[in-house]
PDB file of N, CA and C in Angstrom:
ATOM      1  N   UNK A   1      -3.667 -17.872 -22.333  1.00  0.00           N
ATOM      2  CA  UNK A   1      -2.470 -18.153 -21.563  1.00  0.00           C
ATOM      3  C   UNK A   1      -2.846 -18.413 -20.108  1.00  0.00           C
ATOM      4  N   UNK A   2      -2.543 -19.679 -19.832  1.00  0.00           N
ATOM      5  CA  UNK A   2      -2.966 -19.917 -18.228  1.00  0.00           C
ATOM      6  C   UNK A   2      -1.775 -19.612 -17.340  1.00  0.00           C
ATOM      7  N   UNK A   3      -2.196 -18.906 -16.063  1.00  0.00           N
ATOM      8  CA  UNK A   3      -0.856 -18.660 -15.546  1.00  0.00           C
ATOM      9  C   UNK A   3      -0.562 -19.697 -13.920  1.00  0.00           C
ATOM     10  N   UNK A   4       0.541 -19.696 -13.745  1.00  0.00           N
ATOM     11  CA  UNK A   4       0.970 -20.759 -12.974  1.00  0.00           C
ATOM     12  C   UNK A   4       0.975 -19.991 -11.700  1.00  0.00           C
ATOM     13  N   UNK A   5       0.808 -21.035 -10.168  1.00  0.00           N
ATOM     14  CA  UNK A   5       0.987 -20.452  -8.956  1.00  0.00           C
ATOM     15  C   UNK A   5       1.703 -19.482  -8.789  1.00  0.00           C
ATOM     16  N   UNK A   6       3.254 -19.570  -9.093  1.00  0.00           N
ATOM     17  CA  UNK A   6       4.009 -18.629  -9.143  1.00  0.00           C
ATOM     18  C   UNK A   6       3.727 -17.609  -9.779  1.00  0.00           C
ATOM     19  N   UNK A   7       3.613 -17.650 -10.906  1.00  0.00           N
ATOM     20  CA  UNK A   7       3.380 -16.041 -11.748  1.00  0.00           C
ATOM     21  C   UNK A   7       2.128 -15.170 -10.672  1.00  0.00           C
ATOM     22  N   UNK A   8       1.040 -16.459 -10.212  1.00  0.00           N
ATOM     23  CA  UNK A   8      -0.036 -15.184 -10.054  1.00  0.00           C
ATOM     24  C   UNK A   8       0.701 -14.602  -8.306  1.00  0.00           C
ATOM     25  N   UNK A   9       1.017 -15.397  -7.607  1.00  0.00           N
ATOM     26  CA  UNK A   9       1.935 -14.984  -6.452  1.00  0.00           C
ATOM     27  C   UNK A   9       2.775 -13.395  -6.604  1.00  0.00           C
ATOM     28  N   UNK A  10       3.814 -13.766  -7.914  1.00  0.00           N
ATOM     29  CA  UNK A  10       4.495 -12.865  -7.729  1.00  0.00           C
ATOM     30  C   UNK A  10       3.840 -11.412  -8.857  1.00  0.00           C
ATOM     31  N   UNK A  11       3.244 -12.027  -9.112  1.00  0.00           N
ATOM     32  CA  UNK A  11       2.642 -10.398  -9.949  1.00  0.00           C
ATOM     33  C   UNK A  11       1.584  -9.769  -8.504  1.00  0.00           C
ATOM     34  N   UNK A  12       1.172 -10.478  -7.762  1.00  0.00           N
ATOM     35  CA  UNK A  12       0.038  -9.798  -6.076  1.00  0.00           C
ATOM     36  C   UNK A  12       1.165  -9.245  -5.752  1.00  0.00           C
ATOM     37  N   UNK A  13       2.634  -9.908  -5.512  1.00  0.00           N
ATOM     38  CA  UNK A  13       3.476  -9.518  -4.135  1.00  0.00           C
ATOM     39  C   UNK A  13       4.386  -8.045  -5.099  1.00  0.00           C
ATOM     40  N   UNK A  14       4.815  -7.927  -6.611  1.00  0.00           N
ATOM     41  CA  UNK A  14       4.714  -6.500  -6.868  1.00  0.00           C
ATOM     42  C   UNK A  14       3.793  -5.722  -7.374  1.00  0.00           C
ATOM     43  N   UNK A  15       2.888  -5.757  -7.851  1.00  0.00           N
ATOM     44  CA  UNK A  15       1.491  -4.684  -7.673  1.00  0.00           C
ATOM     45  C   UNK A  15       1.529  -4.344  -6.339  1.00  0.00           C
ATOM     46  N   UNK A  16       1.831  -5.310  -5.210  1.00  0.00           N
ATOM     47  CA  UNK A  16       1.553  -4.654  -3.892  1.00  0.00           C
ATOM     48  C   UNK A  16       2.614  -3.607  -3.759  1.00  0.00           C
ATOM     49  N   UNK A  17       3.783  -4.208  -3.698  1.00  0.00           N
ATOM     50  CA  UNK A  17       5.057  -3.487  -3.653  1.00  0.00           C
ATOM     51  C   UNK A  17       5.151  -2.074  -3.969  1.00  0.00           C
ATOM     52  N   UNK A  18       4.451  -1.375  -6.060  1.00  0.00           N
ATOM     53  CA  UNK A  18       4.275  -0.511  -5.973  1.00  0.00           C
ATOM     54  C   UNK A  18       3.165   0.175  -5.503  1.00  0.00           C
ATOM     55  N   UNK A  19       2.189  -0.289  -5.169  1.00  0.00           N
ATOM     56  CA  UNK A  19       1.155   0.571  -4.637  1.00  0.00           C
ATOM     57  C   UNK A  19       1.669   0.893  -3.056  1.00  0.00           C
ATOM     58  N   UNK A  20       2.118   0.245  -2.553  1.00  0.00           N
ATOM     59  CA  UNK A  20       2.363   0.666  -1.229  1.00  0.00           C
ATOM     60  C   UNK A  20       3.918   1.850  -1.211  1.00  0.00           C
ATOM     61  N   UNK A  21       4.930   1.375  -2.035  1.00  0.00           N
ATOM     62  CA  UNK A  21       5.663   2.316  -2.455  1.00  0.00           C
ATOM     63  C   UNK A  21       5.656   3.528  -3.080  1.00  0.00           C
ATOM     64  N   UNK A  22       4.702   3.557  -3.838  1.00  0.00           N
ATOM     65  CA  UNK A  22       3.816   4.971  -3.961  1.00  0.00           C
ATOM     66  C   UNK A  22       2.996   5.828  -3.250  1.00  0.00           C
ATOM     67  N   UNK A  23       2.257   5.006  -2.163  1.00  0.00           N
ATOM     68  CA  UNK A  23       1.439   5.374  -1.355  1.00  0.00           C
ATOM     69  C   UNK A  23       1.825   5.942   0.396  1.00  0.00           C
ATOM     70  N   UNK A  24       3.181   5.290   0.426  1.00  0.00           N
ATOM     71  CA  UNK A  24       4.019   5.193   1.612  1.00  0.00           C
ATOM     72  C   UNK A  24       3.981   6.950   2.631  1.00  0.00           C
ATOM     73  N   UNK A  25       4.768   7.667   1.702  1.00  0.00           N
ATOM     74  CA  UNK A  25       4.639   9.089   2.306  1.00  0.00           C
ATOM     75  C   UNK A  25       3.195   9.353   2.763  1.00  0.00           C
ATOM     76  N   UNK A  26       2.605   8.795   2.423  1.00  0.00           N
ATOM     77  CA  UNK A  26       0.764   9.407   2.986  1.00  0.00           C
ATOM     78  C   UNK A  26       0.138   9.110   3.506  1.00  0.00           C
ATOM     79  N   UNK A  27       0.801   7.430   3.612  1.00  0.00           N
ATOM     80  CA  UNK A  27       0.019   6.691   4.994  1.00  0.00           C
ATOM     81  C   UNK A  27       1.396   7.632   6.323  1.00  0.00           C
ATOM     82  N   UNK A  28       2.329   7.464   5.704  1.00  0.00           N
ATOM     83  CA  UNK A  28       3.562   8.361   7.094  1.00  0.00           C
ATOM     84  C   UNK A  28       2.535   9.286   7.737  1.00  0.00           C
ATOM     85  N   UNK A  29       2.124  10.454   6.938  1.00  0.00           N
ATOM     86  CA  UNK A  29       1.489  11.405   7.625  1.00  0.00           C
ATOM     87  C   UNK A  29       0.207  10.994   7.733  1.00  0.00           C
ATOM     88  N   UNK A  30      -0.551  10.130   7.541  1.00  0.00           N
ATOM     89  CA  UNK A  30      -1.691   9.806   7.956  1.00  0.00           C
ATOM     90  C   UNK A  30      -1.170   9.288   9.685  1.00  0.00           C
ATOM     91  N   UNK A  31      -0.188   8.588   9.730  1.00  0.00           N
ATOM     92  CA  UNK A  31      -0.008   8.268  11.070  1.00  0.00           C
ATOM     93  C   UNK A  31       0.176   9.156  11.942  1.00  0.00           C
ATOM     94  N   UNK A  32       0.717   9.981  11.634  1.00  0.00           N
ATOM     95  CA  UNK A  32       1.147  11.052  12.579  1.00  0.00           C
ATOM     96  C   UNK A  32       0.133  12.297  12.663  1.00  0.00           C
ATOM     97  N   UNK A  33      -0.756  11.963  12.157  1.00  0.00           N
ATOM     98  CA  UNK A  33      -1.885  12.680  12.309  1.00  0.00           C
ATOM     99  C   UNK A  33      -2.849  11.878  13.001  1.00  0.00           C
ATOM    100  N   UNK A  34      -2.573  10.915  12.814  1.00  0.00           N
ATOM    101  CA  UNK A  34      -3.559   9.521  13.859  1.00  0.00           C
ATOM    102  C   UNK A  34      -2.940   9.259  15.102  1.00  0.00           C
ATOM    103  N   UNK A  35      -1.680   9.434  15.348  1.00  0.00           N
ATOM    104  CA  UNK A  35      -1.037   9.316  16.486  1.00  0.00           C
ATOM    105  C   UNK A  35      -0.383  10.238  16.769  1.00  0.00           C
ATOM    106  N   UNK A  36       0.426  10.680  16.069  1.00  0.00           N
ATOM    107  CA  UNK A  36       1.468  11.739  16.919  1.00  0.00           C
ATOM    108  C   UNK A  36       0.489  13.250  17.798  1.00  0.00           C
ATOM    109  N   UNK A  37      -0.576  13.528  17.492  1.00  0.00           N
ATOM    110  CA  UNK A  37      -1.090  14.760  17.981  1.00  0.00           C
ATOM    111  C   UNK A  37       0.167  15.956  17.993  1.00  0.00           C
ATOM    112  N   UNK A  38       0.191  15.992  16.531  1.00  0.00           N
ATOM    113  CA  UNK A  38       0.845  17.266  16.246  1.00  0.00           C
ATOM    114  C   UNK A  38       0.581  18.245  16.030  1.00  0.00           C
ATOM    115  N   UNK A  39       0.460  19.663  16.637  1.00  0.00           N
ATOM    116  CA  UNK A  39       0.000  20.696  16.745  1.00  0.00           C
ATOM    117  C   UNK A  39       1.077  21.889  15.901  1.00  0.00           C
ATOM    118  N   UNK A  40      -0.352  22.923  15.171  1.00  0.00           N
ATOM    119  CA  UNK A  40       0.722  23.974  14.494  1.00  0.00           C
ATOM    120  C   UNK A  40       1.152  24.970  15.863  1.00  0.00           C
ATOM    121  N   UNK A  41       2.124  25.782  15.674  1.00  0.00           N
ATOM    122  CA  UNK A  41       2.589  26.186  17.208  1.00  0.00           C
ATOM    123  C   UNK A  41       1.707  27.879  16.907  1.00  0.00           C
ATOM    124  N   UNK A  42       1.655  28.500  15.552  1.00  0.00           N
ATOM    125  CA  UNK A  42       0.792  29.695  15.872  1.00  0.00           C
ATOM    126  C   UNK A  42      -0.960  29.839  16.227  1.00  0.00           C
ATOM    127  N   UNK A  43      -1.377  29.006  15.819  1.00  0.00           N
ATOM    128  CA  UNK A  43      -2.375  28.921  15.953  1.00  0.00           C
ATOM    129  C   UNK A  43      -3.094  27.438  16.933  1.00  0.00           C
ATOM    130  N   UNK A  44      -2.257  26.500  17.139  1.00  0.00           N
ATOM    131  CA  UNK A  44      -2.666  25.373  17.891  1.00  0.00           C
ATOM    132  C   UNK A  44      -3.447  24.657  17.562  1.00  0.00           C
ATOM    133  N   UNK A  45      -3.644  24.699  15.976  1.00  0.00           N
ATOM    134  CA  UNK A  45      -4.511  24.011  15.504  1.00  0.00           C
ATOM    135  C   UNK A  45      -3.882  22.867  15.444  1.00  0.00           C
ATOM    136  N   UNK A  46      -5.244  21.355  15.585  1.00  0.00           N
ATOM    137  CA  UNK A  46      -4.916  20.122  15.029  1.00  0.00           C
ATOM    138  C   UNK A  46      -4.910  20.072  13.746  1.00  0.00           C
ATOM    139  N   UNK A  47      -3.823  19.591  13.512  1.00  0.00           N
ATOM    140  CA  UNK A  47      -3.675  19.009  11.873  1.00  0.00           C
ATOM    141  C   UNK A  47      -4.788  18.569  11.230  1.00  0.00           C
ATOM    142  N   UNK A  48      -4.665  18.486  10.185  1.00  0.00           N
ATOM    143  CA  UNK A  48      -5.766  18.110   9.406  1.00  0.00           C
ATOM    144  C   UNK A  48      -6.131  18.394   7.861  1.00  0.00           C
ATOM    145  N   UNK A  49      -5.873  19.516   7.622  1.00  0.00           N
ATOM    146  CA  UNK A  49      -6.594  20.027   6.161  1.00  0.00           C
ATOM    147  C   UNK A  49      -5.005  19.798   5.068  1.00  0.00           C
ATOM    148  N   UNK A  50      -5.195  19.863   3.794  1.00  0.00           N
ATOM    149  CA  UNK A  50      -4.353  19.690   3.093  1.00  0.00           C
ATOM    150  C   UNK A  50      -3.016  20.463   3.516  1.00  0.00           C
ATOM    151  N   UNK A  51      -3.340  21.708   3.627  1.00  0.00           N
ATOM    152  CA  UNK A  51      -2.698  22.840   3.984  1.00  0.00           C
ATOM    153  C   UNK A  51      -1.474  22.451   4.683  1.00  0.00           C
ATOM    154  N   UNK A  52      -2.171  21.845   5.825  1.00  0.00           N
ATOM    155  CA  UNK A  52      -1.149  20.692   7.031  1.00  0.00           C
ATOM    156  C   UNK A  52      -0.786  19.426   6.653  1.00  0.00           C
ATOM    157  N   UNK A  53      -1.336  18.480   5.318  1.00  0.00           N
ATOM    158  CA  UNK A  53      -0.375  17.461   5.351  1.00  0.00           C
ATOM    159  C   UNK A  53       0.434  17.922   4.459  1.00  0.00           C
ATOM    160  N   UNK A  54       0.926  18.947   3.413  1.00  0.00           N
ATOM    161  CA  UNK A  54       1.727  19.720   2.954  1.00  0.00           C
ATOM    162  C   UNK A  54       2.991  20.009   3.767  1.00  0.00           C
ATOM    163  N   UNK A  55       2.423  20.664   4.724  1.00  0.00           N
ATOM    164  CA  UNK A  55       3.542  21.056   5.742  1.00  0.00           C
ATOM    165  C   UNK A  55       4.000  19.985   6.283  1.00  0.00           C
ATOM    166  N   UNK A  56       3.434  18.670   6.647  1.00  0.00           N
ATOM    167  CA  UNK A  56       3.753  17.431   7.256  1.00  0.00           C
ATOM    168  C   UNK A  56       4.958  17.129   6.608  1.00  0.00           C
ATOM    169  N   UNK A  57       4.680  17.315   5.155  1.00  0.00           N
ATOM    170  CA  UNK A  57       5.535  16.598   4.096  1.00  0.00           C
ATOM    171  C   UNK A  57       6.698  16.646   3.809  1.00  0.00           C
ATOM    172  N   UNK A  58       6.439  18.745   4.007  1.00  0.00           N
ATOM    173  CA  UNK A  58       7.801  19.346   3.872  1.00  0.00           C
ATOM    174  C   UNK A  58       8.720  19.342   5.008  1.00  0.00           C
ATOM    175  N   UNK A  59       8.009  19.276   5.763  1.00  0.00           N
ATOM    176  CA  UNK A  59       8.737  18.817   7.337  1.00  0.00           C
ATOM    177  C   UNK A  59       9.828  18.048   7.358  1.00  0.00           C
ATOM    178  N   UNK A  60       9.510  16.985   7.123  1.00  0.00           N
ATOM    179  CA  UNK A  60       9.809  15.719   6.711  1.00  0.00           C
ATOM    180  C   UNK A  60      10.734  15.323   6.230  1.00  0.00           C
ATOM    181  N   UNK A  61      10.954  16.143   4.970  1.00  0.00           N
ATOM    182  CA  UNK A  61      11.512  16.435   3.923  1.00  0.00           C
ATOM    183  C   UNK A  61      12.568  16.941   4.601  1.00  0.00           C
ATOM    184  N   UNK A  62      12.616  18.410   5.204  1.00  0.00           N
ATOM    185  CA  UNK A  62      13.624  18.727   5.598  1.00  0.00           C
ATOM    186  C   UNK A  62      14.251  18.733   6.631  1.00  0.00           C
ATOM    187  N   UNK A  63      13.782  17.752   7.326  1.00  0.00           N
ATOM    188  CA  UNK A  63      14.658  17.397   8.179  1.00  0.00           C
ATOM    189  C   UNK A  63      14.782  15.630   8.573  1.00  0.00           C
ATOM    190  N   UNK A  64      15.093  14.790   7.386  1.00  0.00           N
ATOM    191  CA  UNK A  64      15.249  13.507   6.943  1.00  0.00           C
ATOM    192  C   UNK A  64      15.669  13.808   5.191  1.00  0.00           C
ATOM    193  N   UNK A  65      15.156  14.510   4.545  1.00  0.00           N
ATOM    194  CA  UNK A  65      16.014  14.584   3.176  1.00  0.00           C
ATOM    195  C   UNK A  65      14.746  13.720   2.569  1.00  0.00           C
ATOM    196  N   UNK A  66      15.177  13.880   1.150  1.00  0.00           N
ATOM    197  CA  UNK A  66      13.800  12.932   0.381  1.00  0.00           C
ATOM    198  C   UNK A  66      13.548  11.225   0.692  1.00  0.00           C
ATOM    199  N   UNK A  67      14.896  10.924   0.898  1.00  0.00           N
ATOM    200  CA  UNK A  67      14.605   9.689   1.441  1.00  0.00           C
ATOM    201  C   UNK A  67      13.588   9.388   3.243  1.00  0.00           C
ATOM    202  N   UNK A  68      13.709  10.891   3.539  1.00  0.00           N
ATOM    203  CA  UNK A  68      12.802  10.607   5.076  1.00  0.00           C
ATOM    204  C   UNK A  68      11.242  10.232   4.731  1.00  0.00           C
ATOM    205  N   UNK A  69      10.968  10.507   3.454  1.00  0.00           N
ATOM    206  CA  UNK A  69       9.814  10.100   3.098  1.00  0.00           C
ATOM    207  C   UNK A  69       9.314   8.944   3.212  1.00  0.00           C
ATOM    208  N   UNK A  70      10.318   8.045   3.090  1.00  0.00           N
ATOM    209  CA  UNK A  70      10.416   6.076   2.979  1.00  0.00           C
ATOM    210  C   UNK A  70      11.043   5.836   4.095  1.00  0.00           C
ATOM    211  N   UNK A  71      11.110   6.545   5.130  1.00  0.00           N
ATOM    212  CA  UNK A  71      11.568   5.976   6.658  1.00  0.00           C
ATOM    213  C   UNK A  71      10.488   4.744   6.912  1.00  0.00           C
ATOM    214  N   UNK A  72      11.055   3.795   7.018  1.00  0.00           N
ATOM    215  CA  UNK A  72      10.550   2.945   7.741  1.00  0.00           C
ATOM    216  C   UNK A  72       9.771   1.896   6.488  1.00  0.00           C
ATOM    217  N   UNK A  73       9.680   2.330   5.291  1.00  0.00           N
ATOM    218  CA  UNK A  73       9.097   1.355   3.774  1.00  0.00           C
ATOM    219  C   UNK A  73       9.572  -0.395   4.375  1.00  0.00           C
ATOM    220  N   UNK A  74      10.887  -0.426   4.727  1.00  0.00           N
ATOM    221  CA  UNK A  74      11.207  -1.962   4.312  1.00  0.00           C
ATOM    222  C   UNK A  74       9.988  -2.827   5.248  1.00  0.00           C
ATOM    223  N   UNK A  75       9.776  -2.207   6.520  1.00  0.00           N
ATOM    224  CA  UNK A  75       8.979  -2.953   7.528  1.00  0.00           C
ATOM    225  C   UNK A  75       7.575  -2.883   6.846  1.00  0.00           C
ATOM    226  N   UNK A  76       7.479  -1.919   6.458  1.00  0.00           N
ATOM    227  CA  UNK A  76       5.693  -1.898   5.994  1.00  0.00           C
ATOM    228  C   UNK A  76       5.568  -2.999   4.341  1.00  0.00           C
ATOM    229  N   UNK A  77       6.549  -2.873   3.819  1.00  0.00           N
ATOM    230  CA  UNK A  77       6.890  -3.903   2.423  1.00  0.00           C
ATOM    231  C   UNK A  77       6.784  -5.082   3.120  1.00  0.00           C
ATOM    232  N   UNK A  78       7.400  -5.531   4.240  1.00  0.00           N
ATOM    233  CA  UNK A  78       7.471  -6.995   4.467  1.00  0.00           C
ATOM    234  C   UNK A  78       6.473  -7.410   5.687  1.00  0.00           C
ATOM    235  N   UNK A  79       5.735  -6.113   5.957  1.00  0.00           N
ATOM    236  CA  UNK A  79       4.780  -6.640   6.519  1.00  0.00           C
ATOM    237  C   UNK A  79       3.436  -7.065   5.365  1.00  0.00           C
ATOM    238  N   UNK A  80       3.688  -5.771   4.270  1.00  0.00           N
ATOM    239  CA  UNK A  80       2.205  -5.977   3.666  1.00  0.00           C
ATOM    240  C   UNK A  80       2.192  -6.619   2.455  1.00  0.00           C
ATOM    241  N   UNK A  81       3.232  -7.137   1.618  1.00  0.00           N
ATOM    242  CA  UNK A  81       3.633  -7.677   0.167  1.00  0.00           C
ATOM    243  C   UNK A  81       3.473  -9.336   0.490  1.00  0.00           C
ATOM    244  N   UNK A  82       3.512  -9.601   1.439  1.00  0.00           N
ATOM    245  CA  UNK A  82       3.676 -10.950   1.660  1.00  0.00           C
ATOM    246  C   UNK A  82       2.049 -11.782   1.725  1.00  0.00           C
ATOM    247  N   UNK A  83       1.543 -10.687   2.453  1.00  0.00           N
ATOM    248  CA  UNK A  83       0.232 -11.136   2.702  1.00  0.00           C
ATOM    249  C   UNK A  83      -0.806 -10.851   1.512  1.00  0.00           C
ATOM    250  N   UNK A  84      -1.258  -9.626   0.612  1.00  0.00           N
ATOM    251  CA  UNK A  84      -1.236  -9.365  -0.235  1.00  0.00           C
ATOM    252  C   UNK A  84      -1.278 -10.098  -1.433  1.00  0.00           C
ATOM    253  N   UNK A  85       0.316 -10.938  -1.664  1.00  0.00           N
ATOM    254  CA  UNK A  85       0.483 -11.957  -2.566  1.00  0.00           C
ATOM    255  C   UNK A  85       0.025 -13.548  -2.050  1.00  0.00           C
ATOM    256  N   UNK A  86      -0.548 -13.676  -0.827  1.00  0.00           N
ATOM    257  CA  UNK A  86      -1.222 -14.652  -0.612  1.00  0.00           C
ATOM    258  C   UNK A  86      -2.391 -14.773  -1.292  1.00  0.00           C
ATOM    259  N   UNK A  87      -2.909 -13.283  -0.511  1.00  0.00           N
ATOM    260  CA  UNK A  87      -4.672 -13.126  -0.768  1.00  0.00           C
ATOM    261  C   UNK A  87      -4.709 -13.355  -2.901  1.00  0.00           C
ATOM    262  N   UNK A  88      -3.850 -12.320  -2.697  1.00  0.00           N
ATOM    263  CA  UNK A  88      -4.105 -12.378  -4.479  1.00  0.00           C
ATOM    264  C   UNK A  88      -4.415 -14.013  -5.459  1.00  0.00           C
ATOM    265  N   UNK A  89      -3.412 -14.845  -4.549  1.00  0.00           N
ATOM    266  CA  UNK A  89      -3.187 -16.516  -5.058  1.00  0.00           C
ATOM    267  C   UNK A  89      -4.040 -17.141  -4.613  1.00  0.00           C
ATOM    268  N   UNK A  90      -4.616 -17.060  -3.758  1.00  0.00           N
ATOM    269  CA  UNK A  90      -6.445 -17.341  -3.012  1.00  0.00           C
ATOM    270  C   UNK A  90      -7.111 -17.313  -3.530  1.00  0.00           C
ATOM    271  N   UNK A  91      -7.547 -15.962  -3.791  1.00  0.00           N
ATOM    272  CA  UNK A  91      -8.294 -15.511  -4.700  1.00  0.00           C
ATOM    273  C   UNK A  91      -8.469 -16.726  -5.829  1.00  0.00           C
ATOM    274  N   UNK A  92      -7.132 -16.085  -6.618  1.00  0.00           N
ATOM    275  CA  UNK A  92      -7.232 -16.639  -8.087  1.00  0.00           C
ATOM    276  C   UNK A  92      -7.686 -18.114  -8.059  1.00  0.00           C
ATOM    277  N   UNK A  93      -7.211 -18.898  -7.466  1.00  0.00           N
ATOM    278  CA  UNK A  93      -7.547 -20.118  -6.748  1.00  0.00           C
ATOM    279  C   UNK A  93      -9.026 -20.713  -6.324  1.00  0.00           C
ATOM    280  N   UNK A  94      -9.565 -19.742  -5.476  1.00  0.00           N
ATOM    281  CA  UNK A  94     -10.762 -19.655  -5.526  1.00  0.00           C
ATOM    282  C   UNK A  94     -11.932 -19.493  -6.341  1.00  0.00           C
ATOM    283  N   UNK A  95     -11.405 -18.772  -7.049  1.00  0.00           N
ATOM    284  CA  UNK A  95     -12.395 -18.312  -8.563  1.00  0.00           C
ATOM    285  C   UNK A  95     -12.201 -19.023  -9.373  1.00  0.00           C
ATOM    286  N   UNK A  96     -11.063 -20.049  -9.501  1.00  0.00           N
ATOM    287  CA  UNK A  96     -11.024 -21.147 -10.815  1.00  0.00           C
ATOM    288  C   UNK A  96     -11.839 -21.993 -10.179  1.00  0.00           C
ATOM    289  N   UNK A  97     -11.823 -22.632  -9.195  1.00  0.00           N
ATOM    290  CA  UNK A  97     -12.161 -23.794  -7.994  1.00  0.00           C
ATOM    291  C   UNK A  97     -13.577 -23.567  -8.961  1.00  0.00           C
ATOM    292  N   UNK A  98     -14.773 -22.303  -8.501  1.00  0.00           N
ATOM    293  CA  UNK A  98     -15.986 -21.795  -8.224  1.00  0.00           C
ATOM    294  C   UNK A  98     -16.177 -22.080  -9.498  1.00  0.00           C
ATOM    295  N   UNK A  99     -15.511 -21.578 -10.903  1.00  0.00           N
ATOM    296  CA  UNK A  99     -15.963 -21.698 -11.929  1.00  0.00           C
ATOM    297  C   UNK A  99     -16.064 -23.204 -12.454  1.00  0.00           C
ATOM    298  N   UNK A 100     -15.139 -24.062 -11.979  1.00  0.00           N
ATOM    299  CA  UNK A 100     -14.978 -25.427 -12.322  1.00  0.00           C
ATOM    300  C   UNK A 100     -16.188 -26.363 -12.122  1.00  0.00           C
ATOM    301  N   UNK A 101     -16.378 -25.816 -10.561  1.00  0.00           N
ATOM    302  CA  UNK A 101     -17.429 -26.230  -9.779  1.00  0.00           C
ATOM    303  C   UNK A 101     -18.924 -25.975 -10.887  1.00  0.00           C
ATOM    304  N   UNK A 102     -19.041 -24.370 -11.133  1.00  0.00           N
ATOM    305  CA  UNK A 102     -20.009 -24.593 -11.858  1.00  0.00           C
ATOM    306  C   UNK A 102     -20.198 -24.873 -13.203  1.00  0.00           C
ATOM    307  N   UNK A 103     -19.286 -25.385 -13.573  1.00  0.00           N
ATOM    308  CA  UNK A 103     -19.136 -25.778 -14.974  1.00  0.00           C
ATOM    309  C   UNK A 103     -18.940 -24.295 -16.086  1.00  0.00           C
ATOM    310  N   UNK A 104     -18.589 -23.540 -15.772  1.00  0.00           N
ATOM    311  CA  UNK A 104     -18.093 -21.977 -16.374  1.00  0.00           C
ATOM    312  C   UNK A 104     -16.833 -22.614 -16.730  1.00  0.00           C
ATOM    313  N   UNK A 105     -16.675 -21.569 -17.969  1.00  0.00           N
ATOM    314  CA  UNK A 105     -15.255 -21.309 -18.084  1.00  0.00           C
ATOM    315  C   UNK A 105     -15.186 -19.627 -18.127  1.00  0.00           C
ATOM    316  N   UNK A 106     -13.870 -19.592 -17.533  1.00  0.00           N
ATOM    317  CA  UNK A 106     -13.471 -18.197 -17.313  1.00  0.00           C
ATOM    318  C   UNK A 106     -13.432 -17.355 -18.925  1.00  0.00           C
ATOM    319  N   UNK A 107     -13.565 -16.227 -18.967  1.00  0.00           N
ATOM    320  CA  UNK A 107     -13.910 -15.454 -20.325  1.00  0.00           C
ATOM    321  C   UNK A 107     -12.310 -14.843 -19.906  1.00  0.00           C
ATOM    322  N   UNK A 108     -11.671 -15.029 -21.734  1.00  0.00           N
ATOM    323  CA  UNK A 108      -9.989 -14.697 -21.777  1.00  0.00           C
ATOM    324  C   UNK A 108     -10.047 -13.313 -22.346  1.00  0.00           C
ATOM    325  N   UNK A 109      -9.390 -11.977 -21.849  1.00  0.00           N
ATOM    326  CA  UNK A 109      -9.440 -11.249 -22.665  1.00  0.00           C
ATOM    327  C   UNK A 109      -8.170 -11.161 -22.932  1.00  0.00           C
ATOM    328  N   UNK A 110      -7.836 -10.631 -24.073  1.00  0.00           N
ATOM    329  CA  UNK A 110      -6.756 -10.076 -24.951  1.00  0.00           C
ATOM    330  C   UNK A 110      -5.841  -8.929 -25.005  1.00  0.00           C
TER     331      UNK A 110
END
């Protein structure tokens, strides 16, 4: 089954979609551990160990609700799904080009 521009486009732009939608809460606290310099208040420790992105989480959580988890998803979706489903159609593009070029044919699996 050969697949068309479109199909391979839009299967990059949702694979991206859920990986970044799954992944979203953890880049959040990765940021705010990269930027915010958030400190625990008993001990003054910098964030860092699981222990603390736990607490990041629950933080978060309770005071934004489960949806505070996906604060801010639509901007990071339409920054990163778009580009993503380029590279992916490049790619694919590229690698037929290369194989053509060398007289290969691509191996179909099932």
């Amino acid at each position: 089954m050969k697949l068309s521009s479109l199909d391979v486009f839009i299967i990059g732009a949702v694979a991206k979609a859920i990986a970044t939608t799954l992944t979203y809460p953890m880049q959040t606290v990765q940021s705010i551990l990269r930027f915010g310099r958030h400190r625990l208040n008993p001990e003054n420790r910098t964030l860092g160990s699981l222990r603390n992105i736990l607490y990041l989480l629950h933080q978060r959580v309770r005071r934004f609700g489960i949806l505070g988890l996906y604060k801010g998803l639509e901007a990071k979706l339409l920054q990163t799904v778009l580009t993503a489903a380029l590279m992916f159609l490049v790619y694919e593009k590229l690698t037929a080009a290369t194989f053509t070029v060398m007289g290969l044919k691509r191996a179909h699996t099932r």
